[in-house]
PDB file of N, CA and C in Angstrom:
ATOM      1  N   UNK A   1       0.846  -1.175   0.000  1.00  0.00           N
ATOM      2  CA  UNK A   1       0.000   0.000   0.000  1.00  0.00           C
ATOM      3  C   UNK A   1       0.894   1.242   0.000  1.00  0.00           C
ATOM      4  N   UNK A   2       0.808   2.347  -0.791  1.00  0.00           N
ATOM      5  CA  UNK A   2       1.525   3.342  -1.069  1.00  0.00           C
ATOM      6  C   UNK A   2       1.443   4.663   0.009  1.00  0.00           C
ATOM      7  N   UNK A   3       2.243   4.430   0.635  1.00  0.00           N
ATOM      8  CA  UNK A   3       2.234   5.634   1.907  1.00  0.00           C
ATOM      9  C   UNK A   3       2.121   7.051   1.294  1.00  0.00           C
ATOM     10  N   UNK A   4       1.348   7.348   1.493  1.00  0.00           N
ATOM     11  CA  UNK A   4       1.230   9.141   0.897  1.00  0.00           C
ATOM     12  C   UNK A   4       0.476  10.118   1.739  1.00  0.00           C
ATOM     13  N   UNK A   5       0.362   9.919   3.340  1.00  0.00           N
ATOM     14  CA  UNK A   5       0.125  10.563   3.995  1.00  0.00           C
ATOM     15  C   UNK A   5       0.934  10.727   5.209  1.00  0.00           C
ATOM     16  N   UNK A   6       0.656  11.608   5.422  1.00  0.00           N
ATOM     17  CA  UNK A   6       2.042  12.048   6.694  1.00  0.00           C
ATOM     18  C   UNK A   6       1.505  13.133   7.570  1.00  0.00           C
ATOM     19  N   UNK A   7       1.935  13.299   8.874  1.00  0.00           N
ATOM     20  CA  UNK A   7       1.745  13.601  10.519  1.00  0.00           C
ATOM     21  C   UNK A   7       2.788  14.363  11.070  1.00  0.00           C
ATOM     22  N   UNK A   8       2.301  15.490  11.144  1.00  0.00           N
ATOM     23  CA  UNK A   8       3.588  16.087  11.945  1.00  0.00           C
ATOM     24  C   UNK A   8       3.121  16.467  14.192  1.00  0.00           C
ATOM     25  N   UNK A   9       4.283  15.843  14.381  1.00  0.00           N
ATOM     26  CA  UNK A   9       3.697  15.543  15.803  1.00  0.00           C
ATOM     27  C   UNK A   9       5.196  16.588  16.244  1.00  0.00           C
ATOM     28  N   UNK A  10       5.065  17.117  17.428  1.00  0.00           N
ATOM     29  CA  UNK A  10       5.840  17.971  18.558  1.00  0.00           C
ATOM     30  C   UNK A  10       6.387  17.230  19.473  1.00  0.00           C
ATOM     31  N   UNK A  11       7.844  16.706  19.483  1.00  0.00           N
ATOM     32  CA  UNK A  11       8.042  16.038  20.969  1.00  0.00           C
ATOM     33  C   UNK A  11       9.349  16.811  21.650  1.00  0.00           C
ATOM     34  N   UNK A  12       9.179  16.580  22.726  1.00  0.00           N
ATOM     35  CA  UNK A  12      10.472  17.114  23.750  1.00  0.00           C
ATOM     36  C   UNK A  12      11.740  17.043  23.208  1.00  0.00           C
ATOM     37  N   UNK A  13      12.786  17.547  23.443  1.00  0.00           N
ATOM     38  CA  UNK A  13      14.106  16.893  22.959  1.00  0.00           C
ATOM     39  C   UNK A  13      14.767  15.781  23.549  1.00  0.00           C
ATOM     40  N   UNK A  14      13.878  15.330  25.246  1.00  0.00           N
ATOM     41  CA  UNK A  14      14.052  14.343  25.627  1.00  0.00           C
ATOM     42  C   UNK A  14      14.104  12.996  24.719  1.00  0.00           C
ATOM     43  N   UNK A  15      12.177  12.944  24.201  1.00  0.00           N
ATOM     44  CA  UNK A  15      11.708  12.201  23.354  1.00  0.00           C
ATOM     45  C   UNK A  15      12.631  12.063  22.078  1.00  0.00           C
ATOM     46  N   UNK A  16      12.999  13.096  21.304  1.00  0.00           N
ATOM     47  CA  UNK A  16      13.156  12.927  19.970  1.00  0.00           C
ATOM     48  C   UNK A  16      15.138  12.110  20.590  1.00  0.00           C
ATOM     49  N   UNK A  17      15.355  12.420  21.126  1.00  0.00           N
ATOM     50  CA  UNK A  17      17.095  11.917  21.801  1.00  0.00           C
ATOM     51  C   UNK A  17      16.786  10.377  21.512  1.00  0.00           C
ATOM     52  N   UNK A  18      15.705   9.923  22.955  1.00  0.00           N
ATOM     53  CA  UNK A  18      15.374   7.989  22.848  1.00  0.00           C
ATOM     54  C   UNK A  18      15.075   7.922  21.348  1.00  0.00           C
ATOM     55  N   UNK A  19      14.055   8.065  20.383  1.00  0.00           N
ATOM     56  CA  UNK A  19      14.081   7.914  19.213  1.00  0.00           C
ATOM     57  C   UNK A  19      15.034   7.721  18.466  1.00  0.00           C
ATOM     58  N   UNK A  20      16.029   8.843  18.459  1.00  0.00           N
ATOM     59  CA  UNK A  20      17.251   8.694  18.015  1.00  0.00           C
ATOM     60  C   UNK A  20      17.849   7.536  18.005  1.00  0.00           C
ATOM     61  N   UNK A  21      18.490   7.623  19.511  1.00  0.00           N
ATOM     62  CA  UNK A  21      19.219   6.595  20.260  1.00  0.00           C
ATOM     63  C   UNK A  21      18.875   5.604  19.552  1.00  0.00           C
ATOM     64  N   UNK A  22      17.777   4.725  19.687  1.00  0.00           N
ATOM     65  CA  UNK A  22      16.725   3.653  19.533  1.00  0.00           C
ATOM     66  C   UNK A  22      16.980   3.014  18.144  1.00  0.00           C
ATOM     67  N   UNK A  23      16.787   4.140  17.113  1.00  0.00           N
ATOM     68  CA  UNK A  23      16.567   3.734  16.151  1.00  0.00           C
ATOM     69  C   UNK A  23      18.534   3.352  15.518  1.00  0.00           C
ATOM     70  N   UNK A  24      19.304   4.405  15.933  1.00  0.00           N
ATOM     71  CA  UNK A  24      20.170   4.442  15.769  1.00  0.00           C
ATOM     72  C   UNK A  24      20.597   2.652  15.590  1.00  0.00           C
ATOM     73  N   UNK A  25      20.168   2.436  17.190  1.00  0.00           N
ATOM     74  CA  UNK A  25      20.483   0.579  18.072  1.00  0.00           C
ATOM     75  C   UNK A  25      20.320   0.015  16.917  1.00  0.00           C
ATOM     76  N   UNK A  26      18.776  -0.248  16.195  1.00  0.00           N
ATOM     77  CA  UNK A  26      18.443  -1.551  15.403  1.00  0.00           C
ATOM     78  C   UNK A  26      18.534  -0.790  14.146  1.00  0.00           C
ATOM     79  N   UNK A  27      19.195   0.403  13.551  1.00  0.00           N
ATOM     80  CA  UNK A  27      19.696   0.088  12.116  1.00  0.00           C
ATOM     81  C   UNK A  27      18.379   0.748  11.170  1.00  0.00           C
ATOM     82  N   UNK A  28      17.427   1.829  12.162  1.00  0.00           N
ATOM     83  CA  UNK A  28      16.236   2.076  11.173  1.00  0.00           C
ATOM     84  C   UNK A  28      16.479   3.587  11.228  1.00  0.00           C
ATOM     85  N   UNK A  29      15.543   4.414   9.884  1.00  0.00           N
ATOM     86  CA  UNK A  29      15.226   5.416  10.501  1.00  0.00           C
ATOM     87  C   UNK A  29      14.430   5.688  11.954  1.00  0.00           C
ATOM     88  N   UNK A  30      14.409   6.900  11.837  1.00  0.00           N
ATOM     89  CA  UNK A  30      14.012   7.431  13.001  1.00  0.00           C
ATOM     90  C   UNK A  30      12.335   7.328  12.360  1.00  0.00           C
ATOM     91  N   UNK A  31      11.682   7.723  11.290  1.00  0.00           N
ATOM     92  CA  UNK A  31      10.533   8.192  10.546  1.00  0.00           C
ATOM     93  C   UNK A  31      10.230   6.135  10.582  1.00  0.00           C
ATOM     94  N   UNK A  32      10.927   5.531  10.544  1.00  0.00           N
ATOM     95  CA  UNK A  32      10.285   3.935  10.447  1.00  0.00           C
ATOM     96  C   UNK A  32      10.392   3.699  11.919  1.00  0.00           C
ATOM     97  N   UNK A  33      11.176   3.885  12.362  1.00  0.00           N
ATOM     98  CA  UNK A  33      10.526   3.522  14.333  1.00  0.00           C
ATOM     99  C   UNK A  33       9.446   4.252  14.514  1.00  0.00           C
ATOM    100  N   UNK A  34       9.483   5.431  14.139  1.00  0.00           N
ATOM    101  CA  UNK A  34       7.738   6.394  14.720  1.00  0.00           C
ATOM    102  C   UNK A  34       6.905   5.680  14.129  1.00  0.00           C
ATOM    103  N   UNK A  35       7.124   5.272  13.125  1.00  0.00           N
ATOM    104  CA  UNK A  35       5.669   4.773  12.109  1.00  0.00           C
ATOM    105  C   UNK A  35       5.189   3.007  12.808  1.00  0.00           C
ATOM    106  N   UNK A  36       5.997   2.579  13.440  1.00  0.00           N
ATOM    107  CA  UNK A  36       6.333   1.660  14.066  1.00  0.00           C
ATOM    108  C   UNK A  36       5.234   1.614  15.476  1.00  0.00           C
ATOM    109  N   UNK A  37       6.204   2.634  15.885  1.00  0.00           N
ATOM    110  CA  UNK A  37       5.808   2.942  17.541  1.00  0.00           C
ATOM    111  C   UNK A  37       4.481   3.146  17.105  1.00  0.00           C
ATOM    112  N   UNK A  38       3.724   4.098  16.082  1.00  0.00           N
ATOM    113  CA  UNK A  38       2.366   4.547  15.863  1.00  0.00           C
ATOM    114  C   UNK A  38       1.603   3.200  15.604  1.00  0.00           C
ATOM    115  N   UNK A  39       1.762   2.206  14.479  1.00  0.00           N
ATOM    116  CA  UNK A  39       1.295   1.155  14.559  1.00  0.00           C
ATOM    117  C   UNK A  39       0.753  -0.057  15.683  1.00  0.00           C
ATOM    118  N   UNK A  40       2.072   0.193  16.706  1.00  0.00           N
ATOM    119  CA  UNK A  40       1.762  -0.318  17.867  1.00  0.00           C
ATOM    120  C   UNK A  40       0.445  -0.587  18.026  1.00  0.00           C
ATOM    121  N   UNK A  41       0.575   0.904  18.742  1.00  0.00           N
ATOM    122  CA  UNK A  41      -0.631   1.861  19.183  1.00  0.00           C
ATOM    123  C   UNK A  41      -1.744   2.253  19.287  1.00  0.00           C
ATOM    124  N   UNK A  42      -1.647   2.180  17.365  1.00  0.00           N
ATOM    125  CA  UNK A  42      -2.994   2.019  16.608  1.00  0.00           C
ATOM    126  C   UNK A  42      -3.620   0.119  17.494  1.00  0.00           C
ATOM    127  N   UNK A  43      -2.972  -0.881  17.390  1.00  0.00           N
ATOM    128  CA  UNK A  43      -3.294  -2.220  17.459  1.00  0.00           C
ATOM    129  C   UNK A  43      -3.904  -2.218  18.821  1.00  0.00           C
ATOM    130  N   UNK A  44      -3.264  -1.512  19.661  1.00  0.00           N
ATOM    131  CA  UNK A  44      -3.367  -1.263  21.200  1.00  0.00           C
ATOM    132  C   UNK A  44      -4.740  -0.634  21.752  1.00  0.00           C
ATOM    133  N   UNK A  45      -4.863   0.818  20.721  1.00  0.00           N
ATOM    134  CA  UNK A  45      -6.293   1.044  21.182  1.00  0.00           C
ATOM    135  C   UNK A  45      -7.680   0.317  19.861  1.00  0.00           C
ATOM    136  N   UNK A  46      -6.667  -0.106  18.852  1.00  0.00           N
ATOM    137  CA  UNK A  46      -8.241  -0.840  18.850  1.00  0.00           C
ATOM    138  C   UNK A  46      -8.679  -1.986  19.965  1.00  0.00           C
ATOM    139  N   UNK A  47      -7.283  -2.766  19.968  1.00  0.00           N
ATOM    140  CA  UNK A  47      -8.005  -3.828  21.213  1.00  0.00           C
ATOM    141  C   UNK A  47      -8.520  -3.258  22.346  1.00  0.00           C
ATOM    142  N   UNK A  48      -8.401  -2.076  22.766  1.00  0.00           N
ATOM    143  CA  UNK A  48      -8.942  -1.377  23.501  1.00  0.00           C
ATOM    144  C   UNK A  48     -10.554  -0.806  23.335  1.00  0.00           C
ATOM    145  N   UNK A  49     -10.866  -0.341  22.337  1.00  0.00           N
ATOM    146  CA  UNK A  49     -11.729  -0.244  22.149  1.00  0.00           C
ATOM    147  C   UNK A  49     -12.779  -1.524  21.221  1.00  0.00           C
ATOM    148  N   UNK A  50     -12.391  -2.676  21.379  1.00  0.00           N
ATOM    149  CA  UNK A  50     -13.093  -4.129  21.202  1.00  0.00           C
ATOM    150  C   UNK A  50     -13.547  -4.426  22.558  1.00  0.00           C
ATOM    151  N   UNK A  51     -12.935  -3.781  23.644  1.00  0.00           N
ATOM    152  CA  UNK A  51     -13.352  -5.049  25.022  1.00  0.00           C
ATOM    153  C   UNK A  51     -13.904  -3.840  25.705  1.00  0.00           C
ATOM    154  N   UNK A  52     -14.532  -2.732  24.802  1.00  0.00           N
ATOM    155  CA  UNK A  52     -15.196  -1.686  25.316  1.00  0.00           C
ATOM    156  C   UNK A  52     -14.702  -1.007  26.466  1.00  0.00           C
ATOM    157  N   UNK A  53     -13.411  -0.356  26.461  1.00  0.00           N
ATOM    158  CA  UNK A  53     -12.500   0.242  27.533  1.00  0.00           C
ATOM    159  C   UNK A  53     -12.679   1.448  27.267  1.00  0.00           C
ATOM    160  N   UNK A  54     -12.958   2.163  26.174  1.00  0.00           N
ATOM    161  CA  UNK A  54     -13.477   3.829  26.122  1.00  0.00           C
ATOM    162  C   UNK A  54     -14.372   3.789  25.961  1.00  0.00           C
ATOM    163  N   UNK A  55     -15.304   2.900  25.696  1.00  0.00           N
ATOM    164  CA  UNK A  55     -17.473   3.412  26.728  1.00  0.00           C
ATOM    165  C   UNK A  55     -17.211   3.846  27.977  1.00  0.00           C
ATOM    166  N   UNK A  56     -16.063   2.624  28.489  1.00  0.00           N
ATOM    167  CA  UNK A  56     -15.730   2.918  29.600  1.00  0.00           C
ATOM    168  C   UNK A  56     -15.198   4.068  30.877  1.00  0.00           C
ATOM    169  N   UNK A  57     -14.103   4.569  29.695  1.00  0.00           N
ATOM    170  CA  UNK A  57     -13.251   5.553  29.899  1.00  0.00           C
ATOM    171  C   UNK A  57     -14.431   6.947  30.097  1.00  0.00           C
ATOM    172  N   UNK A  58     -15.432   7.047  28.960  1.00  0.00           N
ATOM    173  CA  UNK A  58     -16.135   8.084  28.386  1.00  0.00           C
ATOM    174  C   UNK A  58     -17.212   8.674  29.644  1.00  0.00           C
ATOM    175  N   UNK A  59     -17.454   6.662  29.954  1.00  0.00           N
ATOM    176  CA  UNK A  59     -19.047   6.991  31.070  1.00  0.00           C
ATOM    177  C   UNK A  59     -18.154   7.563  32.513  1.00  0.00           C
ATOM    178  N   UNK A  60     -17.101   7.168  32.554  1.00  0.00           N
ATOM    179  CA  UNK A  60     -16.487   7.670  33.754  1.00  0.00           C
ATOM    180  C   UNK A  60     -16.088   9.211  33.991  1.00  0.00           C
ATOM    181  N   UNK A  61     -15.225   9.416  32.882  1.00  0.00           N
ATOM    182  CA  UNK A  61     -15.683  11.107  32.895  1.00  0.00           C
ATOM    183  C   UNK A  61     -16.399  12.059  32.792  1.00  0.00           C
ATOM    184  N   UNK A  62     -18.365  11.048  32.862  1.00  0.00           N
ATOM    185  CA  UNK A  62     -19.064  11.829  32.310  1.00  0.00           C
ATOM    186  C   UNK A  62     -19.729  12.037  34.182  1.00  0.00           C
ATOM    187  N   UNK A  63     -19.234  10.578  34.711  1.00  0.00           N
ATOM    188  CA  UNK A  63     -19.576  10.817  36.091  1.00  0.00           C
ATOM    189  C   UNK A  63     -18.759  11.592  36.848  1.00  0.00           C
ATOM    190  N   UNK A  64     -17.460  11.795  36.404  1.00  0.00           N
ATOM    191  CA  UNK A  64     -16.928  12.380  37.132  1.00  0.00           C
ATOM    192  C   UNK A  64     -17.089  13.611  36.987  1.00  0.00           C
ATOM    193  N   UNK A  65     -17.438  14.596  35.609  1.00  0.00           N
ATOM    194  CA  UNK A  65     -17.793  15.685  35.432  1.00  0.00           C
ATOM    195  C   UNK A  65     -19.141  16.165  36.253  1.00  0.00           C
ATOM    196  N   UNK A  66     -20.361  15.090  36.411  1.00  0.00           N
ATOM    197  CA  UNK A  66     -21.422  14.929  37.102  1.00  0.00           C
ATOM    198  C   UNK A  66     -20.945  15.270  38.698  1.00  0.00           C
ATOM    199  N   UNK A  67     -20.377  14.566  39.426  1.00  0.00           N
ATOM    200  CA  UNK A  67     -19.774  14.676  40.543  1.00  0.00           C
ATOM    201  C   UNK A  67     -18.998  15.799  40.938  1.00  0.00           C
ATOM    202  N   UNK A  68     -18.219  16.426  40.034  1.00  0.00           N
ATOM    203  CA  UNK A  68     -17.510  17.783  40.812  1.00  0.00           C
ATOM    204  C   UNK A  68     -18.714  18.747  40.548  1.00  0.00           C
ATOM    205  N   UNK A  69     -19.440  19.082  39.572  1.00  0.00           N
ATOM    206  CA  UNK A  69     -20.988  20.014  39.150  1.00  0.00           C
ATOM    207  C   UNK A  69     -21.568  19.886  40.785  1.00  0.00           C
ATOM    208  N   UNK A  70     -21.910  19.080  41.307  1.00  0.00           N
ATOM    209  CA  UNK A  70     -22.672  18.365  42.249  1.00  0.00           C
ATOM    210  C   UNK A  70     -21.515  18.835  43.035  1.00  0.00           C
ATOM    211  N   UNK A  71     -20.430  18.478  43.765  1.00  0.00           N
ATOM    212  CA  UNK A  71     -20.267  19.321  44.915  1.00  0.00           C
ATOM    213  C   UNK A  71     -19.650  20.668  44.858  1.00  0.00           C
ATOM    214  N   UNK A  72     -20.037  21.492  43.846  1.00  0.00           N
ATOM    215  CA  UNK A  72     -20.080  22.863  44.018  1.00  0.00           C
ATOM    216  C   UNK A  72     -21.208  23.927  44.118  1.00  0.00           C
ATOM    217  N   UNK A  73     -22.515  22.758  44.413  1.00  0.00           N
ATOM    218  CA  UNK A  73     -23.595  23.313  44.718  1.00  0.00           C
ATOM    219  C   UNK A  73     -23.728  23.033  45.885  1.00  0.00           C
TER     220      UNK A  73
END
């Protein structure tokens, strides 16, 4: 599949250093470890959102938004 879209993301100079480092280790770019690390990620929150963990996430902040409303009255 022909990659023809692209992401520009902001990280620390902490972050972009490990990247470096990292990619430097196993011999890749830096732009194929991110795309990497992003893939993860992507796999991570879909299984996340299969075993319904952000209904989850969603109804909880909706109580918790409910709950601070409620003790400032």
């Amino acid at each position: 599949m022909k990659r023809n879209k692209e992401i520009k993301i902001s990280l620390t100079e902490e972050e972009m250093n490990k990247i470096e480092e990292i990619a430097k280790k196993i011999g890749i770019t830096k732009s194929h470890l991110a795309r990497n690390i992003v893939l993860v990620g992507l796999e991570e929150a879909e299984f996340y959102q299969n075993i319904g963990l952000f209904d989850l996430i969603k109804s909880v902040k909706k109580l918790r938004k409910k709950a601070i409303e409620l003790s400032k009255k």
